[in-house]
Protein backbone atom coordinates (compact mmCIF):
# COMPACT_ATOMS: atom_id res chain seq x y z
CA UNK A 1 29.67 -22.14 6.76
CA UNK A 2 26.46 -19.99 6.93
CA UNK A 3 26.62 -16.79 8.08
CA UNK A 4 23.82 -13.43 8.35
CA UNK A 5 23.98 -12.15 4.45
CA UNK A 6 20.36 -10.78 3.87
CA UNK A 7 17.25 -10.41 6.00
CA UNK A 8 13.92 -11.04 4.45
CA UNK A 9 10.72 -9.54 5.70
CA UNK A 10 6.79 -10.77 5.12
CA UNK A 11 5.09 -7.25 4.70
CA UNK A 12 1.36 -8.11 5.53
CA UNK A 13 1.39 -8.78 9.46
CA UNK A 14 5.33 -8.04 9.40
CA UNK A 15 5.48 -4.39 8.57
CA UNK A 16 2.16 -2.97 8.03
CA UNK A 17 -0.30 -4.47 10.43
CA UNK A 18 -3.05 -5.58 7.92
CA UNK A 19 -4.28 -8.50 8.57
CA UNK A 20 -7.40 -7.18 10.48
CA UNK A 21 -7.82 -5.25 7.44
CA UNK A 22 -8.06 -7.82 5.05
CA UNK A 23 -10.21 -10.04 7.22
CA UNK A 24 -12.66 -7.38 7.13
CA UNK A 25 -12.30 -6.75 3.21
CA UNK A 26 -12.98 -11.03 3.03
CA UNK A 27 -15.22 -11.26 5.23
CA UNK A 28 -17.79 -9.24 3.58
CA UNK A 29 -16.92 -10.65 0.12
CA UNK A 30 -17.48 -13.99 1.63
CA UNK A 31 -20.99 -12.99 2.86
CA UNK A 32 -21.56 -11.38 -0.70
CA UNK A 33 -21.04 -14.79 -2.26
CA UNK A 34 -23.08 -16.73 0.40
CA UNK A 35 -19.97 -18.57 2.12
CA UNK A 36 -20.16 -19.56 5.43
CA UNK A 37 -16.25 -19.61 6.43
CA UNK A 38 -15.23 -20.39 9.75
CA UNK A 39 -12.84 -17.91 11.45
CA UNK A 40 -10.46 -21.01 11.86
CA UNK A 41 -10.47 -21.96 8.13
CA UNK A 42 -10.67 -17.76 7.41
CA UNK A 43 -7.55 -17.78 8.91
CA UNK A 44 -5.74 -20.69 7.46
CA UNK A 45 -5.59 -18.51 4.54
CA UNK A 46 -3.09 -15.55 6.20
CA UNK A 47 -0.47 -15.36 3.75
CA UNK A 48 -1.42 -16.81 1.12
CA UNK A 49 -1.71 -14.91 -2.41
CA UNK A 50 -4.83 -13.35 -3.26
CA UNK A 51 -5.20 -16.16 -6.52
CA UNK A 52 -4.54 -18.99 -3.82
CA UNK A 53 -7.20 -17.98 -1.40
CA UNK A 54 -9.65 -18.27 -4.30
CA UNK A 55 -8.10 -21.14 -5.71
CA UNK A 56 -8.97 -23.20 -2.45
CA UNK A 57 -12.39 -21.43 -1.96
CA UNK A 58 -13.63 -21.97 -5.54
CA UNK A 59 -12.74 -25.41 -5.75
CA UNK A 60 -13.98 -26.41 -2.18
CA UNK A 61 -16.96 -24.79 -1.87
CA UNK A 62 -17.77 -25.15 -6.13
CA UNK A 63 -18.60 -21.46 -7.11
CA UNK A 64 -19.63 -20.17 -10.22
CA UNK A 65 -17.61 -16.99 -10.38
CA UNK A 66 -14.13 -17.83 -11.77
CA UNK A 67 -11.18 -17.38 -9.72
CA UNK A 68 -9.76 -14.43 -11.85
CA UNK A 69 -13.16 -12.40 -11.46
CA UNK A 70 -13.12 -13.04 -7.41
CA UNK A 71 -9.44 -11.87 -7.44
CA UNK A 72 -9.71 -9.18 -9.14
CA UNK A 73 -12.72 -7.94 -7.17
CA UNK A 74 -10.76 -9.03 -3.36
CA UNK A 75 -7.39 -7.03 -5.17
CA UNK A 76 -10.17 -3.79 -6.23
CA UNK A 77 -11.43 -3.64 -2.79
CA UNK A 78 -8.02 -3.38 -0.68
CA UNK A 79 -6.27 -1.49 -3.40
CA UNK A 80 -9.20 1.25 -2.87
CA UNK A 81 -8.91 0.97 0.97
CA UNK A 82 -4.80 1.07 1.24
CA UNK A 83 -5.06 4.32 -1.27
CA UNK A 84 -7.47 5.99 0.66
CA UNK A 85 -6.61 5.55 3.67
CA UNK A 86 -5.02 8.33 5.29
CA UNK A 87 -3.14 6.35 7.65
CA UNK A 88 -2.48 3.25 7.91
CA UNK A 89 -1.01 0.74 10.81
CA UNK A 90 2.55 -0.18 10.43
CA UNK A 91 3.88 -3.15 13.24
CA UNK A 92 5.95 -1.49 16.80
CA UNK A 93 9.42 -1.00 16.09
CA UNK A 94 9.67 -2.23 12.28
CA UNK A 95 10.99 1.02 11.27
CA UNK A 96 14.24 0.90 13.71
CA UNK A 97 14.48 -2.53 13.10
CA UNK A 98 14.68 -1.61 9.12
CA UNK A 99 17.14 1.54 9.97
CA UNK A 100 19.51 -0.15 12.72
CA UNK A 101 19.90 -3.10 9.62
CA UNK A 102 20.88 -0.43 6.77
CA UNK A 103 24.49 -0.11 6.49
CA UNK A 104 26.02 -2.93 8.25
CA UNK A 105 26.32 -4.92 5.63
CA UNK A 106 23.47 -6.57 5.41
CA UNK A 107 21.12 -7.05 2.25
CA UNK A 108 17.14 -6.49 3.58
CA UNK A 109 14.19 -7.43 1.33
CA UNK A 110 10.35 -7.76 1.10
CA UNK A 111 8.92 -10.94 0.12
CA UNK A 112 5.24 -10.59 0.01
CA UNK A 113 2.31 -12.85 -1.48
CA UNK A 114 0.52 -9.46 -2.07
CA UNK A 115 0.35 -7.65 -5.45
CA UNK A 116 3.43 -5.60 -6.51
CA UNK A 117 1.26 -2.51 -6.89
CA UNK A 118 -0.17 -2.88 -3.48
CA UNK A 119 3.69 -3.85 -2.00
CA UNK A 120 4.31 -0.03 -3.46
CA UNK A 121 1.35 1.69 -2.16
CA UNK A 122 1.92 0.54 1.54
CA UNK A 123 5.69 1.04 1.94
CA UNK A 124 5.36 4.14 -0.03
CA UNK A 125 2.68 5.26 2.68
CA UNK A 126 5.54 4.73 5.32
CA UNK A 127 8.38 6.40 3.16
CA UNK A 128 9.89 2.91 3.42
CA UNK A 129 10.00 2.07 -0.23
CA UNK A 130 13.62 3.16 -1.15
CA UNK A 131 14.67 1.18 2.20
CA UNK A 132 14.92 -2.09 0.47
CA UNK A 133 17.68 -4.15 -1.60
CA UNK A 134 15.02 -6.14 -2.69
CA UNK A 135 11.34 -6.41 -3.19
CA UNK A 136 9.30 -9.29 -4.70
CA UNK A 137 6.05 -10.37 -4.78
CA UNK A 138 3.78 -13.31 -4.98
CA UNK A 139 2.87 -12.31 -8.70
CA UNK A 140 6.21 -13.13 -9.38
CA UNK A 141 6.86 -16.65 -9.39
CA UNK A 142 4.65 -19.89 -9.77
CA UNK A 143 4.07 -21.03 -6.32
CA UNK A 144 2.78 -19.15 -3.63
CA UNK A 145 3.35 -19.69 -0.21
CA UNK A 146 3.24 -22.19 1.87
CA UNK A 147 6.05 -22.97 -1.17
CA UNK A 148 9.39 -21.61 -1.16
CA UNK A 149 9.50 -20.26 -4.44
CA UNK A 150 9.53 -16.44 -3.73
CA UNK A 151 12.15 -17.07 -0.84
CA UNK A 152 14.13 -18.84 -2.81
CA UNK A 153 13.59 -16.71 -6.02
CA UNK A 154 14.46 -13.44 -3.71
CA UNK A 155 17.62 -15.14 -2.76
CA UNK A 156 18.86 -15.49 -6.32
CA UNK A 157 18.14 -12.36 -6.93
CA UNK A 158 20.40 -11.27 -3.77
CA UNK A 159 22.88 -13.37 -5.36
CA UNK A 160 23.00 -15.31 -2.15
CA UNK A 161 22.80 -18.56 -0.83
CA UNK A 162 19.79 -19.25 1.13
CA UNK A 163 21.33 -20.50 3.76
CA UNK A 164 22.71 -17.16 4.69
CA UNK A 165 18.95 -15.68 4.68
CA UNK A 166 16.89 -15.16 7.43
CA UNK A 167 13.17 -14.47 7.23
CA UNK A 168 10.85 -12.96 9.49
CA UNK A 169 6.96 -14.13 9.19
CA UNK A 170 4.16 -14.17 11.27
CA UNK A 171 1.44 -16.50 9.55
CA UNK A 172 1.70 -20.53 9.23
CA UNK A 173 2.38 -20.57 5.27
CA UNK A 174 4.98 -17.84 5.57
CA UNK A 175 7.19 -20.09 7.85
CA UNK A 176 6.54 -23.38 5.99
CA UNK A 177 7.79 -21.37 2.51
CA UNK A 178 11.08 -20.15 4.67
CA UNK A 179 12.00 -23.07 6.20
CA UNK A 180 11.00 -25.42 2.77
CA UNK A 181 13.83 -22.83 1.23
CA UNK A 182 16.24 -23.70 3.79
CA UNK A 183 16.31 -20.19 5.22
CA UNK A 184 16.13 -19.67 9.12
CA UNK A 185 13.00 -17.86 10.56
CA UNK A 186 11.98 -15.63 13.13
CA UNK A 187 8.08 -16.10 13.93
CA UNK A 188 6.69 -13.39 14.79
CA UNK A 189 3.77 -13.73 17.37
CA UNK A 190 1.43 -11.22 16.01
CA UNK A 191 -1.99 -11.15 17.96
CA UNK A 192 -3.92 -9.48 14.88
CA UNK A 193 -2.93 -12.05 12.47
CA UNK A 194 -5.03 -14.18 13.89
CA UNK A 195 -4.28 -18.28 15.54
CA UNK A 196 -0.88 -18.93 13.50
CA UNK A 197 0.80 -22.30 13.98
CA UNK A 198 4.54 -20.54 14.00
CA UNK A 199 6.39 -24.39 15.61
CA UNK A 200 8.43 -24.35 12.51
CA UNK A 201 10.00 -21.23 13.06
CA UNK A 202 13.73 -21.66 14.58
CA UNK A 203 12.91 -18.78 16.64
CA UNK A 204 9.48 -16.68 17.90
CA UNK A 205 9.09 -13.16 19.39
CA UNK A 206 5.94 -11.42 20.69
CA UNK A 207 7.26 -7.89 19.53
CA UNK A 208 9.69 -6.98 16.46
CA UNK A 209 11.00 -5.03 19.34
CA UNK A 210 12.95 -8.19 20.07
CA UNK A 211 15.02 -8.71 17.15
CA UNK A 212 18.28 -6.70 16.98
CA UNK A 213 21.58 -7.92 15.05
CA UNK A 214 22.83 -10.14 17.58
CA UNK A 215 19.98 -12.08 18.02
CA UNK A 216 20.06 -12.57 13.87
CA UNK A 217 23.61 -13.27 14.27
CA UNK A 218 22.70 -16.24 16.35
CA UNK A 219 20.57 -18.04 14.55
CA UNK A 220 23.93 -19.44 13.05
């Protein structure tokens, strides 16, 4: 029978709140390289790894710069912005959520289509990165979101059944990697990650405020 083993959080829209960052950061490369992206199709992309968002722009709209260059200049440009910046936005009541799940018994993990570097330089920026069992990244395994390969890679590395997991997402391709790994999901409702098709989700919340233990609990 399942039961609440390990809680696994998106960072990008989960814990920091990002996403208006990086649609800024894009946006500008996409005007650099002549694309005309609509803000629907801009954010289809929400997360998605950094080598998948190029992946599907290069081959749709046939550019001549190779996917590698582009993602190394997208990773350059938020790397410099997430070091510099002084402060940076982390998501209402992520930080008690992370605290009031320590020491019950609970495994908690990061699963996050970003780079590991830039995974470090964020939660170190909170003084959240000794807070975690577990943190993996999209560099990590084969498939990025929408596929369940990191969920289901962080759950072997738990040593855990995925059925035991629960993940909390906000963005379309989060949830469809969860629930393809058989986890449950909490959707989070987040207004600056732009118009995210969360249906999949067993469960959605407009704040992180929302989600205490017992409402993890029963989701089984």
């Amino acid at each position: 029978m399942a039961k609440l083993k390990a809680v696994i959080f998106d960072m990008d829209g989960v814990i920091i709140d990002s996403e208006p960052i990086y649609f800024k950061i894009e946006r500008d490369l996409f005007d650099e390289l002549g694309l005309d992206i609509s803000q629907k199709e801009h954010e289809s992309f929400v997360g998605m790894t950094m080598e998948g968002l190029w992946e599907k722009i290069t081959d749709q709209y046939q550019l001549k710069e190779t996917i590698e260059d582009l993602t190394r200049l997208h990773k350059d440009s938020v790397f410099q912005y997430m070091s510099e910046a002084e402060e940076l936005p982390i998501v209402g009541y992520i930080r008690e959520l992370i605290e009031g799940l320590r020491g019950k018994e609970i495994k908690i993990a990061v699963a996050s289509s970003s780079p590991k570097k830039l995974i470090e330089i964020i939660l170190a920026k909170f003084n959240l990165q000794d807070s975690f069992d577990l943190i993996i990244s999209g560099e990590e395994v084969e498939k990025g979101k929408p596929a369940p390969d990191i969920f289901t890679e962080a759950a072997y590395r738990l040593d855990l059944n995925p059925n035991d997991c629960v993940v909390i997402e906000d963005s379309t391709n989060g949830v469809k990697a969860a629930k393809a790994a058989m986890m449950k999901c909490i959707g989070f409702q987040n207004i600056n990650s732009g118009n995210q098709d969360l249906s999949l989700a067993d469960i959605t919340v407009d704040s992180i405020g929302e989600i205490d233990a017992k409402l993890l609990k029963n989701l089984f």
